[in-house]
N, C-alpha and C. Protein backbone atom coordinates (compact mmCIF):
# COMPACT_ATOMS: atom_id res chain seq x y z
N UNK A 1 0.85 -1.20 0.00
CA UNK A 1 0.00 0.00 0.00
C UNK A 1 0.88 1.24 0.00
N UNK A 2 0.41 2.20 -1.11
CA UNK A 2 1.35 3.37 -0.80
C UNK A 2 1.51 4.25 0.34
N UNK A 3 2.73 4.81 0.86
CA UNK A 3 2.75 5.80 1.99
C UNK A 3 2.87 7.39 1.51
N UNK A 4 1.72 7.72 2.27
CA UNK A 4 2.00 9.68 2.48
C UNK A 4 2.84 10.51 3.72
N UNK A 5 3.44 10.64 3.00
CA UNK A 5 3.97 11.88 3.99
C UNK A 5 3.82 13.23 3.84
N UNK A 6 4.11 14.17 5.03
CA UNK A 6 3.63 15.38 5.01
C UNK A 6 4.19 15.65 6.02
N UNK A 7 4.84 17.45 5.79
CA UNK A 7 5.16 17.92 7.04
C UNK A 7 5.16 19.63 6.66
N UNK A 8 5.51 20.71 7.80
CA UNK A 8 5.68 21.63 7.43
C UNK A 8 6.69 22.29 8.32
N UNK A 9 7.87 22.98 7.29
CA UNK A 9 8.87 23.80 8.13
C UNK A 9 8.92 25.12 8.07
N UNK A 10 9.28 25.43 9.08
CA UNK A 10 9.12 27.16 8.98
C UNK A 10 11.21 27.55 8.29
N UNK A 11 11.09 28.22 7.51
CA UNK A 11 12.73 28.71 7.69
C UNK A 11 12.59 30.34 7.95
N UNK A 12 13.75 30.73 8.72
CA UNK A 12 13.56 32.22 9.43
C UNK A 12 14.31 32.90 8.47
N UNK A 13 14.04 33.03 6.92
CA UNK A 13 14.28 34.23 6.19
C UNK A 13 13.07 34.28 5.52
N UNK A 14 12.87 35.12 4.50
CA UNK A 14 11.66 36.05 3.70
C UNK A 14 11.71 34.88 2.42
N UNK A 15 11.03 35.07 1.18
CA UNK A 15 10.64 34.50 1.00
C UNK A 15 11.75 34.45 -0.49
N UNK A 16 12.12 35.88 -0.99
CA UNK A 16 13.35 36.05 -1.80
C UNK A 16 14.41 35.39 -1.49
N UNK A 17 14.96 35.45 -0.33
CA UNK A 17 16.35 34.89 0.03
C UNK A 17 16.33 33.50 -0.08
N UNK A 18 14.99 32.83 0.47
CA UNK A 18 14.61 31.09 0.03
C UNK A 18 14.55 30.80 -1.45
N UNK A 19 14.17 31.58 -2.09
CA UNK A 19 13.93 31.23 -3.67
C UNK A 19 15.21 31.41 -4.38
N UNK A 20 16.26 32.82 -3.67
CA UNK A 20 17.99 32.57 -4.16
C UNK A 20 18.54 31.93 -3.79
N UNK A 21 18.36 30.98 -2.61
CA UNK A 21 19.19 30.36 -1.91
C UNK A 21 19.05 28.47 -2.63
N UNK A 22 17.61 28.52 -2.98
CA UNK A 22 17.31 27.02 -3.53
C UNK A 22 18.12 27.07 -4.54
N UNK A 23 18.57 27.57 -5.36
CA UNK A 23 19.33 26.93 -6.74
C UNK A 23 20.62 26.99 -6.32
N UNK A 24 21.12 27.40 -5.16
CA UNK A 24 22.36 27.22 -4.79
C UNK A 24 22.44 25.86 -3.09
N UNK A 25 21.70 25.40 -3.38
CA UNK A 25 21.51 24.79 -1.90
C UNK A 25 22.55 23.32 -1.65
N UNK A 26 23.20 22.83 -3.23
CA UNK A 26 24.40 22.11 -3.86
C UNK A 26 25.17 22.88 -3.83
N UNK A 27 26.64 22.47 -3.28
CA UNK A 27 26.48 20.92 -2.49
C UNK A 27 25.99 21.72 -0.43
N UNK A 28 25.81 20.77 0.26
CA UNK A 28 25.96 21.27 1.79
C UNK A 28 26.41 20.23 1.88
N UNK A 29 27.14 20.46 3.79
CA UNK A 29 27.28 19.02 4.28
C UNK A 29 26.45 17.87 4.45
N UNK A 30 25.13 17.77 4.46
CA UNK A 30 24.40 17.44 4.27
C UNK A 30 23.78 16.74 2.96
N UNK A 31 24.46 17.01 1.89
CA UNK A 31 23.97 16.35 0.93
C UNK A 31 25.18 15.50 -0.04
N UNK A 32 26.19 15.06 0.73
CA UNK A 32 27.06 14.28 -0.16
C UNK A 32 26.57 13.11 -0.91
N UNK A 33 25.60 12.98 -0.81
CA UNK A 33 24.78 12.13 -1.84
C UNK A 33 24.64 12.59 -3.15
N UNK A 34 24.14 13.84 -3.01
CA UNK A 34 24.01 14.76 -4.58
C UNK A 34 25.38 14.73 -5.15
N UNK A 35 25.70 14.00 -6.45
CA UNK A 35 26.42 14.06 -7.37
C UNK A 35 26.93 14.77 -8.07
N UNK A 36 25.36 15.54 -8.60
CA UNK A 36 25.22 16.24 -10.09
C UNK A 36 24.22 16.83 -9.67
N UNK A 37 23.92 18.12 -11.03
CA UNK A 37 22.67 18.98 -11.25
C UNK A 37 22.78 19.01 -12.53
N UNK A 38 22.20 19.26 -13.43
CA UNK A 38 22.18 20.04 -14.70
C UNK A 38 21.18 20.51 -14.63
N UNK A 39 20.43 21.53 -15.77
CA UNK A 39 19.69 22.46 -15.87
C UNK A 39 19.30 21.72 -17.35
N UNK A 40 18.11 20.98 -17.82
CA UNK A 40 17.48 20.45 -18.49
C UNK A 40 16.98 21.79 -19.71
N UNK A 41 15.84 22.30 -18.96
CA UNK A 41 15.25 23.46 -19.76
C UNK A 41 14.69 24.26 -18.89
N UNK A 42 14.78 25.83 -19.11
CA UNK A 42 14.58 26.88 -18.53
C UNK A 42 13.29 27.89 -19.08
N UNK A 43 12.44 28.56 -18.90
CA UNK A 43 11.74 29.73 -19.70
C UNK A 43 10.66 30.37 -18.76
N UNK A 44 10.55 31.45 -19.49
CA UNK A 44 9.71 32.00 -18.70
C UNK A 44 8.32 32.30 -19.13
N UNK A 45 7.15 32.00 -18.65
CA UNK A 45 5.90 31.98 -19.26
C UNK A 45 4.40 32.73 -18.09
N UNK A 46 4.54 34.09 -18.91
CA UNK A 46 3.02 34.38 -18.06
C UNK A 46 3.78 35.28 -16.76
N UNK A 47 5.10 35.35 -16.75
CA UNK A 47 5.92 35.45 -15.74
C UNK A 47 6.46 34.54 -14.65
N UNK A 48 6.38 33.35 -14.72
CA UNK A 48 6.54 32.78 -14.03
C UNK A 48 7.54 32.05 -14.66
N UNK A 49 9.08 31.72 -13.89
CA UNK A 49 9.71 30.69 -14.05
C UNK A 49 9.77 29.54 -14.33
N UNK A 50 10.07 28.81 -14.84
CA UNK A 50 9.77 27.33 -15.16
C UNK A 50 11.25 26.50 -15.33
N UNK A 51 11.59 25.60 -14.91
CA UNK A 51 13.00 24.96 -15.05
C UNK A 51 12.70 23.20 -14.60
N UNK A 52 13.50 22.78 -15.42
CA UNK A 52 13.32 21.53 -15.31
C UNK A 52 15.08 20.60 -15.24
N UNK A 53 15.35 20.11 -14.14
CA UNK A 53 16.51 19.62 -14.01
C UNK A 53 16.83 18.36 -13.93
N UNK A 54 17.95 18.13 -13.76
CA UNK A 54 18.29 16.38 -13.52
C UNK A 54 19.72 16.07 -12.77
N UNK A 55 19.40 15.52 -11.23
CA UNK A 55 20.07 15.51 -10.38
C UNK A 55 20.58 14.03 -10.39
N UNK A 56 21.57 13.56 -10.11
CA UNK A 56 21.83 11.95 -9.67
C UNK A 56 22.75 11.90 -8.56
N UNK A 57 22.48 11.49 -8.26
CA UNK A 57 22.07 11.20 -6.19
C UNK A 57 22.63 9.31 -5.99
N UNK A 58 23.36 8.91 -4.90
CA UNK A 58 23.72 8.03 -4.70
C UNK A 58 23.01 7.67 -3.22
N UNK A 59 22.61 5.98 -2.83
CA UNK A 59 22.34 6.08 -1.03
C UNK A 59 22.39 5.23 -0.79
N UNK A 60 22.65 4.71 0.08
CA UNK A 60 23.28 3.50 0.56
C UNK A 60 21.77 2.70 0.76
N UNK A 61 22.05 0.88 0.28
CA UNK A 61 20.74 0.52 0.22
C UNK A 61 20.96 -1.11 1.22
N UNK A 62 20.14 -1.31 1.75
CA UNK A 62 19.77 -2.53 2.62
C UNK A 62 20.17 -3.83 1.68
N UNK A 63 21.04 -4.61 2.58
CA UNK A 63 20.96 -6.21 1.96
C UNK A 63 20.13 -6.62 1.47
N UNK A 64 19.07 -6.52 2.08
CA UNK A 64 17.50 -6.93 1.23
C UNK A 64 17.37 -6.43 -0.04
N UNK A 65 17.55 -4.83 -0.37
CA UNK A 65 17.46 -4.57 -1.66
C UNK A 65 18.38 -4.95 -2.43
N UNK A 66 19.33 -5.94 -2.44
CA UNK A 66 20.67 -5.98 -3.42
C UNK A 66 19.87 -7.17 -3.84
N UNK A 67 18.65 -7.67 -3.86
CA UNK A 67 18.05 -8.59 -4.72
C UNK A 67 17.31 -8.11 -5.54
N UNK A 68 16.89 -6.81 -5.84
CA UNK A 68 16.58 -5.95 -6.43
C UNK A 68 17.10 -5.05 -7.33
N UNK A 69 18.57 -4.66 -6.41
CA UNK A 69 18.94 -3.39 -7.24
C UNK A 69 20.54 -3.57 -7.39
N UNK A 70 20.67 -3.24 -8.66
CA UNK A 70 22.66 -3.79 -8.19
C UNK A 70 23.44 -2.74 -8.50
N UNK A 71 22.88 -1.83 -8.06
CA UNK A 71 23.05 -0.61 -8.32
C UNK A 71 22.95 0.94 -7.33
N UNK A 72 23.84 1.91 -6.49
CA UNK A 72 23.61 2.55 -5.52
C UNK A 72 22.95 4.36 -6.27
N UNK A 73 23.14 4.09 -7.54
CA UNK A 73 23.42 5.49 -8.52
C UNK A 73 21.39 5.46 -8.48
N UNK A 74 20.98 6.67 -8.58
CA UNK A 74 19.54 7.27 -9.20
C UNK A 74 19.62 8.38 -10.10
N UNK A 75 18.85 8.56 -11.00
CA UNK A 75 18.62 9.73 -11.20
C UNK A 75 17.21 10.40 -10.79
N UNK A 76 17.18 11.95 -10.87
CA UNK A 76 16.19 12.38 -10.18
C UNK A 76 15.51 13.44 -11.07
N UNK A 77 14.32 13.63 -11.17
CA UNK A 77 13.80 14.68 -12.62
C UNK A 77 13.54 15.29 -11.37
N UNK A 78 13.57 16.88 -11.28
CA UNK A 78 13.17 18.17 -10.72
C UNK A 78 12.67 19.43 -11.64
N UNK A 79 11.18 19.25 -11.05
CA UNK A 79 10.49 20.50 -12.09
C UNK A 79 10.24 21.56 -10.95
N UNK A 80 10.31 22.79 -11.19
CA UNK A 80 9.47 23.63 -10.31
C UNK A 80 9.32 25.23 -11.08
N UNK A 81 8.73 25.79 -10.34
CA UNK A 81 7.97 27.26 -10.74
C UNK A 81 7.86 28.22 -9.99
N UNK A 82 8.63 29.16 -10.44
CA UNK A 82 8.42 30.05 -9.38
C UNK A 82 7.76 31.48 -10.11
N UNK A 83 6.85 31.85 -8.97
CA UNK A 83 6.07 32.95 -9.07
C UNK A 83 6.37 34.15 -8.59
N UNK A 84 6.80 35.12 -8.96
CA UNK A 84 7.68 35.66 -7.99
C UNK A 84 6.52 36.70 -7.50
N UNK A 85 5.19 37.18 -8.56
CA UNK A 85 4.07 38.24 -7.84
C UNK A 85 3.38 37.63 -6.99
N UNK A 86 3.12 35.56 -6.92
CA UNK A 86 2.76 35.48 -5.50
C UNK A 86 3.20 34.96 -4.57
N UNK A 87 4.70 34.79 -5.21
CA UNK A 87 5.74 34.65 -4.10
C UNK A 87 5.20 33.15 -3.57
N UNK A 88 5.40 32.46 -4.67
CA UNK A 88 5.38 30.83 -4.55
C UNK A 88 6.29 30.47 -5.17
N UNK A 89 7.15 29.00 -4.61
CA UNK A 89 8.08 28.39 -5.62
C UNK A 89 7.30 26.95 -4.86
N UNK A 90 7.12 26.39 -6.77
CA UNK A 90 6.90 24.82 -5.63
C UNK A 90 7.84 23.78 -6.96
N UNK A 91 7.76 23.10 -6.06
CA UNK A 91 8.92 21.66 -6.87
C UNK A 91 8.20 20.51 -7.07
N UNK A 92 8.21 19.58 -8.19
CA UNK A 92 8.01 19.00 -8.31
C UNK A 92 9.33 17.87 -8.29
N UNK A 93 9.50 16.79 -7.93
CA UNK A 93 10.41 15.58 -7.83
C UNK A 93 9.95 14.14 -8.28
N UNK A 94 10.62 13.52 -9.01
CA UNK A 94 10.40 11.93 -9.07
C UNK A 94 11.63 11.20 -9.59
N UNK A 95 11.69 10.05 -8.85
CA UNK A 95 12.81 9.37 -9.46
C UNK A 95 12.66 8.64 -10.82
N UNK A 96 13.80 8.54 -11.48
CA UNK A 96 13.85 7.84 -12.62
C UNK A 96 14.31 6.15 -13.02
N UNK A 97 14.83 5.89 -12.41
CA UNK A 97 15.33 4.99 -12.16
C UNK A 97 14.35 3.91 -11.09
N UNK A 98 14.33 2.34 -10.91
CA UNK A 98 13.72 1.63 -10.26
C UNK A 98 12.57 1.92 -9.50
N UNK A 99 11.67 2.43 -10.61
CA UNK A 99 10.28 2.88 -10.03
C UNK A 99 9.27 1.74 -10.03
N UNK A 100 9.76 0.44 -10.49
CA UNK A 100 8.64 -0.55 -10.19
C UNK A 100 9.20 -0.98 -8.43
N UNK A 101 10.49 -0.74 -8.35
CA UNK A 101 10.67 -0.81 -7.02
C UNK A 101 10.03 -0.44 -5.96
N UNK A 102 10.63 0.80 -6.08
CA UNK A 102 10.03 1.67 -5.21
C UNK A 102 10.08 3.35 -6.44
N UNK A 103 9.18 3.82 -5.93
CA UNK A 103 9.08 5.45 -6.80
C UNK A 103 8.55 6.19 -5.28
N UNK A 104 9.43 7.47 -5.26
CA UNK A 104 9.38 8.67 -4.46
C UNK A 104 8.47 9.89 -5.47
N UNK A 105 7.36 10.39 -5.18
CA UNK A 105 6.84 11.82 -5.86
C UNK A 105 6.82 12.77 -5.03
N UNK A 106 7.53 13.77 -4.84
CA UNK A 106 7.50 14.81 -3.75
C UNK A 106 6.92 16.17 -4.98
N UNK A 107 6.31 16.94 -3.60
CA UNK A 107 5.49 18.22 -3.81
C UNK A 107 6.32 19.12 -2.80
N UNK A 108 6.76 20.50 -2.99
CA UNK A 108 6.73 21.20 -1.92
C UNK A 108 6.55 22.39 -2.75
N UNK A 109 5.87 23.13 -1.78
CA UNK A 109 5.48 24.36 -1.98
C UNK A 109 6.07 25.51 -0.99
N UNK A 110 6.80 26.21 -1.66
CA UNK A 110 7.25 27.82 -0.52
C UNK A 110 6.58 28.87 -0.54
N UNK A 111 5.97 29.33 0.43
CA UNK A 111 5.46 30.54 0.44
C UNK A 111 5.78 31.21 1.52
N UNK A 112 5.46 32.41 1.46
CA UNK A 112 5.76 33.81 2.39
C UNK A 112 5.02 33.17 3.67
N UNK A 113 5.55 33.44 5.04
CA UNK A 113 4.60 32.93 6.11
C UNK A 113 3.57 33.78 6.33
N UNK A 114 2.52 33.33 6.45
CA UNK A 114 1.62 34.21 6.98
C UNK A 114 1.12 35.14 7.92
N UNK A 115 2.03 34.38 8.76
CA UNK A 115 2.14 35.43 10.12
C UNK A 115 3.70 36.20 10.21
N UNK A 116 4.78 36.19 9.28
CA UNK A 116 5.56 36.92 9.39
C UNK A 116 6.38 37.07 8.21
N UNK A 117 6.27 38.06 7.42
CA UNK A 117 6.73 38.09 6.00
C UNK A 117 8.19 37.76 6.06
N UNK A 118 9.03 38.36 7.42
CA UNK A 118 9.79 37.88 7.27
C UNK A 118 10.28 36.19 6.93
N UNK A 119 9.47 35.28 7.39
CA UNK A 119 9.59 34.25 6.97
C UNK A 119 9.45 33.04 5.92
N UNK A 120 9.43 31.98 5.67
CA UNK A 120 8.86 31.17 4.86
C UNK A 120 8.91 29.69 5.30
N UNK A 121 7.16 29.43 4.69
CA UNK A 121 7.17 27.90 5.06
C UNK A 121 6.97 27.28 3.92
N UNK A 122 7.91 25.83 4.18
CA UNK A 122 7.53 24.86 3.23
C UNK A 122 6.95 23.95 3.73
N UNK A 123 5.69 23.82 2.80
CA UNK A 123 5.30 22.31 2.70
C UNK A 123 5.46 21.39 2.22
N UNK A 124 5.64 20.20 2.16
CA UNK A 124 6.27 18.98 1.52
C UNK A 124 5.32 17.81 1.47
N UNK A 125 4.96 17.44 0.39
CA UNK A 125 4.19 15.94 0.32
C UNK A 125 5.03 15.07 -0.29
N UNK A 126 4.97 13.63 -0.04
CA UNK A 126 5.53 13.29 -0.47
C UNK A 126 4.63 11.57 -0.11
N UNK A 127 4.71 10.78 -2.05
CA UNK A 127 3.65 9.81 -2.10
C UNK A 127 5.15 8.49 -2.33
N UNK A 128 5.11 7.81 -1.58
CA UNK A 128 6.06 6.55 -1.50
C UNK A 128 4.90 5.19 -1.92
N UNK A 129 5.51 4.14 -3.51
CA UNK A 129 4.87 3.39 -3.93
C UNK A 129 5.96 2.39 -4.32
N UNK A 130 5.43 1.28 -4.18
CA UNK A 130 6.80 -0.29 -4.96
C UNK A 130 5.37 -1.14 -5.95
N UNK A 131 5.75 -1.45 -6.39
CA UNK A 131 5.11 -2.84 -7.47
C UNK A 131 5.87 -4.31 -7.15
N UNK A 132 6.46 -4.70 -5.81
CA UNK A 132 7.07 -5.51 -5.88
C UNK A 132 6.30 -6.46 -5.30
N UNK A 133 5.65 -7.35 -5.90
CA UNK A 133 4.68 -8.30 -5.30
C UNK A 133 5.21 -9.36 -4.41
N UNK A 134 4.56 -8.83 -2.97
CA UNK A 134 4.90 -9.36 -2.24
C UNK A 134 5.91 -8.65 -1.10
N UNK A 135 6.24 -8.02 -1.51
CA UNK A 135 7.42 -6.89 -0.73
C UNK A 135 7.23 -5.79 -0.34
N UNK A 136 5.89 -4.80 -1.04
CA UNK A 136 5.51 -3.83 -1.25
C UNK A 136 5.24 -2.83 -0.07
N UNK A 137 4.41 -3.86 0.40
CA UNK A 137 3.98 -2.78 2.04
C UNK A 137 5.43 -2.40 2.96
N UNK A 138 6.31 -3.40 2.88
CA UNK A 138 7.51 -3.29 3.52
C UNK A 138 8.39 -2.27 2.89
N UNK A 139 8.52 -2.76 1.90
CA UNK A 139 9.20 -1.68 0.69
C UNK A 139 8.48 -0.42 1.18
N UNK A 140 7.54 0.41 0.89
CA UNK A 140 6.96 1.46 1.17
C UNK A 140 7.11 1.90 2.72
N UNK A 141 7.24 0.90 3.56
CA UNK A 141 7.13 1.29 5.06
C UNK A 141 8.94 1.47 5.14
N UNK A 142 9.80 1.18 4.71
CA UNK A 142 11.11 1.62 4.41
C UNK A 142 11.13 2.73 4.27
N UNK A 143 10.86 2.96 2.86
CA UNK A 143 10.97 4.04 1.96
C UNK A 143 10.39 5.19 2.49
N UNK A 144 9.43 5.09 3.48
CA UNK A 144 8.86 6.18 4.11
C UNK A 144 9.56 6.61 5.22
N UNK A 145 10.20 5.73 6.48
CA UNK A 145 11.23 6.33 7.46
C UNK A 145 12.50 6.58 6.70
N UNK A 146 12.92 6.23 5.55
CA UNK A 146 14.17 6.87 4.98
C UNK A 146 14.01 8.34 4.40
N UNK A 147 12.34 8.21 4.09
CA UNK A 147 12.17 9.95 3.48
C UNK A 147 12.16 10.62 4.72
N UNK A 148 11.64 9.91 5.73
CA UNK A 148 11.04 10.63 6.80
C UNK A 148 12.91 11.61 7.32
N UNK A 149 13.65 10.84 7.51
CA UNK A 149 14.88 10.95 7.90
C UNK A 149 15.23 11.95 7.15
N UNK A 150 15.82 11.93 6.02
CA UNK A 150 16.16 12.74 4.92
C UNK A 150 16.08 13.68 4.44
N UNK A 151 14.30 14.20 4.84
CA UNK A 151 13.80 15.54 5.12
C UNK A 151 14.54 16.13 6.21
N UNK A 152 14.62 15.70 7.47
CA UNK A 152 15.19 16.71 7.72
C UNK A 152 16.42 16.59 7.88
N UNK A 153 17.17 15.89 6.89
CA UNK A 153 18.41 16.48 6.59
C UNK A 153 18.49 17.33 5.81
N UNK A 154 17.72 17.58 4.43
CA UNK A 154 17.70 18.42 3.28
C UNK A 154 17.53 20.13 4.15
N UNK A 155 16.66 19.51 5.12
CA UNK A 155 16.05 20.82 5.81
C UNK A 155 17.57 21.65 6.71
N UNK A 156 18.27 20.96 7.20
CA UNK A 156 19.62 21.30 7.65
C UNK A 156 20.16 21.81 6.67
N UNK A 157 20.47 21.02 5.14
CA UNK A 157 21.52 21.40 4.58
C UNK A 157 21.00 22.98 3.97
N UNK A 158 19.48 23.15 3.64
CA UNK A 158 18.98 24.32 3.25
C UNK A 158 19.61 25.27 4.43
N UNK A 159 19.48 25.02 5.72
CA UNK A 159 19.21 26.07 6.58
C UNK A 159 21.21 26.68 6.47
N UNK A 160 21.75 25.60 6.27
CA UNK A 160 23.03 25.81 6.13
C UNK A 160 23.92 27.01 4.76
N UNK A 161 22.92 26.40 3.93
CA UNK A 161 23.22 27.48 3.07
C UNK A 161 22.87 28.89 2.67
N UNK A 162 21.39 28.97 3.45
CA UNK A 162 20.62 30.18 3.75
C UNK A 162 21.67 30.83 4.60
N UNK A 163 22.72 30.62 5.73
CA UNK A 163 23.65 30.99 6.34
C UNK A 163 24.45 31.23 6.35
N UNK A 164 24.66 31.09 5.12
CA UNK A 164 26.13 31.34 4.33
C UNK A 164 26.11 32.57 3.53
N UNK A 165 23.98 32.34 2.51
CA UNK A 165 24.08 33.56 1.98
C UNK A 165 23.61 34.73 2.59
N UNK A 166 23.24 34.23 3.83
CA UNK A 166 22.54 35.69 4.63
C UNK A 166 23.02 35.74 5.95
N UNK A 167 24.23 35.90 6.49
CA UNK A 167 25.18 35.67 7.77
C UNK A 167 24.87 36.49 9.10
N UNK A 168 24.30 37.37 8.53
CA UNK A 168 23.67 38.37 9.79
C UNK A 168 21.88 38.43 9.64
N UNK A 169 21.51 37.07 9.59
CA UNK A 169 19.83 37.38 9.32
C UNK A 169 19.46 37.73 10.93
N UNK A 170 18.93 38.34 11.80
CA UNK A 170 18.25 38.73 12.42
C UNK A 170 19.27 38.94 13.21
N UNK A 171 20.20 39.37 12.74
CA UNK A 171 21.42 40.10 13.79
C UNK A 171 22.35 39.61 14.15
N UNK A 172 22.04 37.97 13.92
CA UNK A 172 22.54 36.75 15.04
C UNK A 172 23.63 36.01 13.70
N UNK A 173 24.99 35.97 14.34
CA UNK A 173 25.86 35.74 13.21
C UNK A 173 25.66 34.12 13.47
N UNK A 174 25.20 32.98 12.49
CA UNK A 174 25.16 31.58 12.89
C UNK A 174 26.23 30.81 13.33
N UNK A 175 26.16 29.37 13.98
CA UNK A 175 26.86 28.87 14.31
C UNK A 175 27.98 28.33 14.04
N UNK A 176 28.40 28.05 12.95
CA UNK A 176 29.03 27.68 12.16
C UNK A 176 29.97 28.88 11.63
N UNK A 177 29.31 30.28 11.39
CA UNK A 177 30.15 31.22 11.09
C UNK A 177 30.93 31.82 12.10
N UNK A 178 30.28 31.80 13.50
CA UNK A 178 31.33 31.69 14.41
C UNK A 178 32.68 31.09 14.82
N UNK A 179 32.18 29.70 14.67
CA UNK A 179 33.14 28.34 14.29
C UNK A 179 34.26 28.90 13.78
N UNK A 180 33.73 29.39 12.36
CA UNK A 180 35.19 29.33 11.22
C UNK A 180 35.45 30.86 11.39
N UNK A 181 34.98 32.08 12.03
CA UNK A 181 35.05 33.38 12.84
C UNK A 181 36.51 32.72 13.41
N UNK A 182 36.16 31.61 14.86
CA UNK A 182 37.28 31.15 16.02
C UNK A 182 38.51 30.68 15.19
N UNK A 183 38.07 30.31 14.08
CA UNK A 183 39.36 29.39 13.56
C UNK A 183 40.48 30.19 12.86
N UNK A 184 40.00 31.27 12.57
CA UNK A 184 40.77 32.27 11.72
C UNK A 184 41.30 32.61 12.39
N UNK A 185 40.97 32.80 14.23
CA UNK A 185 41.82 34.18 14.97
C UNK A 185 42.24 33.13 15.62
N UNK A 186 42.02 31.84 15.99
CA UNK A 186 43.24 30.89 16.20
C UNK A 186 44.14 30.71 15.19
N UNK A 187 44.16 30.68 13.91
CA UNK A 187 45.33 30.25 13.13
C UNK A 187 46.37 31.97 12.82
N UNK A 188 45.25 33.05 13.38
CA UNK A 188 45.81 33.92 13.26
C UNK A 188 47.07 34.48 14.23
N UNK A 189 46.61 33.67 15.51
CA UNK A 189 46.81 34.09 16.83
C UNK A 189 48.39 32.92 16.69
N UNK A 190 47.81 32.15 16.56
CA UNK A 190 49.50 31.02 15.90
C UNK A 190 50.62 31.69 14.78
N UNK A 191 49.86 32.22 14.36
CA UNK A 191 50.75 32.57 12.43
C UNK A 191 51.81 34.07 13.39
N UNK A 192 51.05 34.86 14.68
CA UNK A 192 51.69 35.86 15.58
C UNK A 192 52.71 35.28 15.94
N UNK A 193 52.43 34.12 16.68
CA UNK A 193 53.33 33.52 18.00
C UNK A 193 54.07 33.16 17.35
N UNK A 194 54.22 31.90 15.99
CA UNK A 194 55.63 31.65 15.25
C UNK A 194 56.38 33.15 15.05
N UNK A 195 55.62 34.11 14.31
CA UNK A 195 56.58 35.23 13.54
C UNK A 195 57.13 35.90 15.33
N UNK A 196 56.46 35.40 15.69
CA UNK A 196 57.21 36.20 17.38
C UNK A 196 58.54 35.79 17.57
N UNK A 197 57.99 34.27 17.18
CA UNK A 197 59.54 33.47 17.84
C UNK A 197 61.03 33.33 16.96
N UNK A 198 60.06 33.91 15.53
CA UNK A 198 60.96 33.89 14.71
C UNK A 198 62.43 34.79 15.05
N UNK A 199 61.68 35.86 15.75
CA UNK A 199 62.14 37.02 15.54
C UNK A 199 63.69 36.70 16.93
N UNK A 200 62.56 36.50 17.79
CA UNK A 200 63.03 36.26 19.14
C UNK A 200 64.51 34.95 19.11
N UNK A 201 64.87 34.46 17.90
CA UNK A 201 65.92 33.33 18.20
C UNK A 201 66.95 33.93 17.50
N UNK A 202 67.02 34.34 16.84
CA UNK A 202 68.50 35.41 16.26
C UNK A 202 68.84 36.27 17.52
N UNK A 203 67.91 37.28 18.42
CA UNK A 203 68.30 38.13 19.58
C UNK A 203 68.63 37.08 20.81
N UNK A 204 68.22 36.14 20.85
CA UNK A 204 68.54 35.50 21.87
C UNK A 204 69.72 35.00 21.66
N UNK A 205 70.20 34.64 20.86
CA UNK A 205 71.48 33.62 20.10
C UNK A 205 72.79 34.60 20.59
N UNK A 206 72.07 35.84 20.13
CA UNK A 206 73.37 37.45 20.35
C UNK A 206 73.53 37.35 21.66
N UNK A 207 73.03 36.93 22.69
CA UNK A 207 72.80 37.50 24.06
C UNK A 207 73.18 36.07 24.87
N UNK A 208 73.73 35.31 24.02
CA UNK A 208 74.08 33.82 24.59
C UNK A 208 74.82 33.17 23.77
N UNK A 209 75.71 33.43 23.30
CA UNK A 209 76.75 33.07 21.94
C UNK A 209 77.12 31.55 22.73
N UNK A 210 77.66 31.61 23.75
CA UNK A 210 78.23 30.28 24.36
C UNK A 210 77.21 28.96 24.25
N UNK A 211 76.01 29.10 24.15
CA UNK A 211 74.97 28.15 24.11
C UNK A 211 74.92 27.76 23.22
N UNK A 212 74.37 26.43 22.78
CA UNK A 212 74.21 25.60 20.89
C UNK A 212 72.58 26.10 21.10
């Protein structure tokens, strides 16, 4: 029997910065699975964006499926549209590859939050189906805690790159930019102390000739 999923995330920027930030959201730490992107076909119609891509994505698969699949590689068709006067982008997703297996169809839709323009929520559907007689309900009950999981990793790796392109969103410099903030004025604070000591072993040498 097929599985639905559904969820909804809030992300704490506006609704522009989510719609620049999605075509750059490859690679994060979070997604070393993603391979590839290309850009299929592009245009614009009525005003609205239209693009159609093709991602291939690798994931590690259960003993059970290696009677199935002998293979870790997918490819992935990605359609979506963005509106920019009502400030919607939604995606369409499906895999290409071993869809009598199992097939993933995801929906998400972005829009402006309602209660705070500054923000945006996505919604995400997503319909999990196998044709494998006999396997199917299991297959699907898989396939659904692996989406379940996965979401919110995608949802990390988004929030990661929204942070990269917007570093001071609500004042608050993120975690990570702090991180690599500390690491600079530690390697900076080292790169001092060598040129210190550099300096310091020729004057000392003068002031102690008798010593090796």
């Amino acid at each position: 029997m097929p599985k639905f999923f559904e969820n909804s995330v809030v992300f704490n920027y506006n609704w522009e910065q989510v719609a620049q930030a999605f075509w750059q959201r490859y690679p994060n730490p979070n997604s070393q699975h993603v391979l590839s992107e290309d850009t299929v076909s592009r245009e614009v119609k009525s005003g609205k964006l239209f693009t159609k891509r093709l991602l291939s994505k690798t994931n590690n698969i259960p003993k059970w499926a290696k009677n199935f699949i002998n293979t870790t590689y997918v490819y992935i068709v990605e359609e979506s549209v963005v509106d920019p006067k009502a400030k919607t982008l939604i995606t369409y997703t499906r895999n290409l590859g071993f869809t009598k297996i199992m097939s993933v169809t995801e929906k998400v839709v972005y829009t402006q939050s309602p209660d705070s323009p500054d923000k945006t929520v996505a919604q995400r559907y997503a319909w999990i189906d196998s044709q494998v007689r006999g396997f199917s309900r299991a297959i699907c009950a898989f396939g659904y805690e692996r989406f379940k999981k996965n979401s919110q990793k995608m949802v990390g790796g988004f929030n990661y790159i929204l942070a990269n392109l917007f570093p001071h969103q609500n004042g608050v410099p993120p975690a990570h930019a702090t991180a690599i903030a500390a690491a600079k004025l530690k390697g900076a604070a080292k790169n001092a102390s060598d040129l210190a000591k550099s300096k310091a072993a020729p004057i000392y040498a003068s002031l102690h000739p008798n010593q090796s």
